[in-house]
C-alpha atoms as a PDB file:
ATOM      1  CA  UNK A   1       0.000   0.000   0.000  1.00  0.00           C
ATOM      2  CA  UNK A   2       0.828   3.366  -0.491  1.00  0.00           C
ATOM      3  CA  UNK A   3       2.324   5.668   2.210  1.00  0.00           C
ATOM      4  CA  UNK A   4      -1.018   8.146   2.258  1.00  0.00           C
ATOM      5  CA  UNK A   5      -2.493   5.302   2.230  1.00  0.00           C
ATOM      6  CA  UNK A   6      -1.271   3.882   5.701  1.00  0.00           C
ATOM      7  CA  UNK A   7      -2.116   7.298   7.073  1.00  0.00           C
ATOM      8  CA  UNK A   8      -6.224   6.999   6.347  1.00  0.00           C
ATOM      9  CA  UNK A   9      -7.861   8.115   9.716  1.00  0.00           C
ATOM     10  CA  UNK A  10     -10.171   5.195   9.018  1.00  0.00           C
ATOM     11  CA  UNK A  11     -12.707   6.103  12.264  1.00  0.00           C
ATOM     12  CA  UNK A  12     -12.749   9.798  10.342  1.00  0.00           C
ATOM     13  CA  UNK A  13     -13.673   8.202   6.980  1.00  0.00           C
ATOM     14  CA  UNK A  14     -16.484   5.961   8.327  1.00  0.00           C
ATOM     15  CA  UNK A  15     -17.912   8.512   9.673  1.00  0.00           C
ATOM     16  CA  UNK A  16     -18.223  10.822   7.090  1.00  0.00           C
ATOM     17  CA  UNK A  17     -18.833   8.218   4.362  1.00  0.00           C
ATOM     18  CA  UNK A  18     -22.074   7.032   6.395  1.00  0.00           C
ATOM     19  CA  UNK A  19     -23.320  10.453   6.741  1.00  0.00           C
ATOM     20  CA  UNK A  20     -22.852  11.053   2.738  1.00  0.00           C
ATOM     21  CA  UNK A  21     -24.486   7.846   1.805  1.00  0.00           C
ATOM     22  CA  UNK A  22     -27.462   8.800   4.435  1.00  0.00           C
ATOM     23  CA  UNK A  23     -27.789  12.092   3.124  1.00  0.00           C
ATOM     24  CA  UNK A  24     -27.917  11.259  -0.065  1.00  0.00           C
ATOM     25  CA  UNK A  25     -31.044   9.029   0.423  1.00  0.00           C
ATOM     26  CA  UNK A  26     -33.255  12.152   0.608  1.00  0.00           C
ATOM     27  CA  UNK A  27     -32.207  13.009  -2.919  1.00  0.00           C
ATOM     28  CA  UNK A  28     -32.254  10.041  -4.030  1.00  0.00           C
ATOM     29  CA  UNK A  29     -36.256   9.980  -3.417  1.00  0.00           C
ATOM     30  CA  UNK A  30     -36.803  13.489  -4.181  1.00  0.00           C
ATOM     31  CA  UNK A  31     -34.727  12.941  -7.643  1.00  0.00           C
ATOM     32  CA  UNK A  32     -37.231   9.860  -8.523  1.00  0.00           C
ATOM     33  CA  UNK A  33     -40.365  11.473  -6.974  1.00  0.00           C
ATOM     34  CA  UNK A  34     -40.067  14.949 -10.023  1.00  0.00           C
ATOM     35  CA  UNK A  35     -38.588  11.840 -12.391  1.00  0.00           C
ATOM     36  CA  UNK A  36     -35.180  12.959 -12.729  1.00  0.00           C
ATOM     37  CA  UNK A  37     -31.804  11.283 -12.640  1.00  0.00           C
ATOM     38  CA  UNK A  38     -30.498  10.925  -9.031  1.00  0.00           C
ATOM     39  CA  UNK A  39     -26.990  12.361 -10.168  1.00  0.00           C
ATOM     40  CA  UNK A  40     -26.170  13.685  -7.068  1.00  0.00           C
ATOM     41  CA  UNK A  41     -27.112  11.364  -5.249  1.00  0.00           C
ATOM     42  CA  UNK A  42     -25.642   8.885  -7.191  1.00  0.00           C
ATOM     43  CA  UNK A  43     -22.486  10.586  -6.485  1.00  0.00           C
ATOM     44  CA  UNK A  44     -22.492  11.084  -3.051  1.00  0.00           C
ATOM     45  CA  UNK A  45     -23.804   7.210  -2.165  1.00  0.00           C
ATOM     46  CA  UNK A  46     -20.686   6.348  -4.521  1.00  0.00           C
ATOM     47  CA  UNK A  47     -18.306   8.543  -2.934  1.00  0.00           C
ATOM     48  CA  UNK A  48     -19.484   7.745   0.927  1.00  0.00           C
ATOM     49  CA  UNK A  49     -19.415   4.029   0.059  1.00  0.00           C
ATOM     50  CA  UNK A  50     -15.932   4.856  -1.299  1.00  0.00           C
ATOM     51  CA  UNK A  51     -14.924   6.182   2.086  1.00  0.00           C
ATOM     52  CA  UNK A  52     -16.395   3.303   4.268  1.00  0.00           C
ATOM     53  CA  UNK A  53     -14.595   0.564   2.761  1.00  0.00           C
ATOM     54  CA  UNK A  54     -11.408   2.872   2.784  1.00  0.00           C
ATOM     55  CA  UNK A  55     -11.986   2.794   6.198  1.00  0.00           C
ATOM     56  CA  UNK A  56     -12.854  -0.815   6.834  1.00  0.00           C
ATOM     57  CA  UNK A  57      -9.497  -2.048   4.717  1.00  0.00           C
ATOM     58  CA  UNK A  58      -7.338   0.429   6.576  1.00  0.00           C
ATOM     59  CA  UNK A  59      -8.506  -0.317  10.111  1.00  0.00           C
ATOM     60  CA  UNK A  60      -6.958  -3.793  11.576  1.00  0.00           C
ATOM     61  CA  UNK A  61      -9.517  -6.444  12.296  1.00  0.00           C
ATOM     62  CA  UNK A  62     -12.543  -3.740  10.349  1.00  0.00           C
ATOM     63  CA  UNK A  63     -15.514  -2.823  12.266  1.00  0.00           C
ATOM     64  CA  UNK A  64     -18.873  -4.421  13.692  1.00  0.00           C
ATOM     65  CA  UNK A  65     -22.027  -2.921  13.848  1.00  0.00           C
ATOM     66  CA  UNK A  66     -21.994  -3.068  17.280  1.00  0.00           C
ATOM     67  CA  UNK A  67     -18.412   0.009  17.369  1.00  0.00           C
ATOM     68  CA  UNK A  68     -20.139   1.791  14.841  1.00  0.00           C
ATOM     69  CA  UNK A  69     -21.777   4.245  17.337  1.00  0.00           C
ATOM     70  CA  UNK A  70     -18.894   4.388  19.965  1.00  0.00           C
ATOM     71  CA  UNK A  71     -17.270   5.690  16.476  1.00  0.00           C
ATOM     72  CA  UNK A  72     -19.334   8.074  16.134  1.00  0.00           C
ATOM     73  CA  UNK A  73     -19.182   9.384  19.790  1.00  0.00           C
ATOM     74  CA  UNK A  74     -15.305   9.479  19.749  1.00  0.00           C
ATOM     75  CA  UNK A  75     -14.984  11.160  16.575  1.00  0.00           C
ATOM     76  CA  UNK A  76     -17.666  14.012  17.587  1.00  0.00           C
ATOM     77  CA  UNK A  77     -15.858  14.225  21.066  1.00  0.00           C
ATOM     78  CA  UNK A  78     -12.457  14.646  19.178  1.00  0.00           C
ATOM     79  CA  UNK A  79     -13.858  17.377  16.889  1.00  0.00           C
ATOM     80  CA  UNK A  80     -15.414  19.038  19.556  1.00  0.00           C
ATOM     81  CA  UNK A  81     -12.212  18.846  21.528  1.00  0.00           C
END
C-alpha cells in the first residue's frame, strides 16, 4: 500500500462516508419522486461508500455494527475537543 495510504484516519472516513451515503437518500427519493436522474445522489452514495470501505481495509480487524456508534461518539468528542 501506499504511504497516504497507511495514514487513512479510518474512524474519520467511516464517519463521514455514512453520513454522505445517508444524506444522499433524501435526494435520491426526491430525484425519482419529479422523475429525474439521481446524479447527485448517485455521487455522493458512490463517494461515501468509497470512504467506508477505505476505512474498513485500513482499520486492523474492520468494524462491527456493534463500534459503529462508539465511532461516532469518539470522533464528535475529538472534533469538539
Amino acid at each position: 500500500m501506499t504511504d497516504w495510504f497507511a495514514q487513512i484516519d479510518s474512524d474519520l472516513f467511516l464517519v463521514i462516508g455514512l453520513i454522505l451515503a445517508a444524506v444522499a437518500i433524501p435526494s435520491i427519493i426526491s430525484a425519482f419522486s419529479d422523475s429525474r436522474a439521481p446524479r447527485a445522489a448517485a455521487v455522493s452514495v458512490v463517494l461515501g461508500g468509497v470512504m467506508v470501505l477505505a476505512a474498513i481495509v485500513t482499520k486492523p480487524g474492520g468494524y462491527s455494527a456493534s463500534q459503529i456508534p462508539n465511532v461516532f461518539a469518539q470522533v464528535f468528542a475529538r472534533v469538539l475537543n
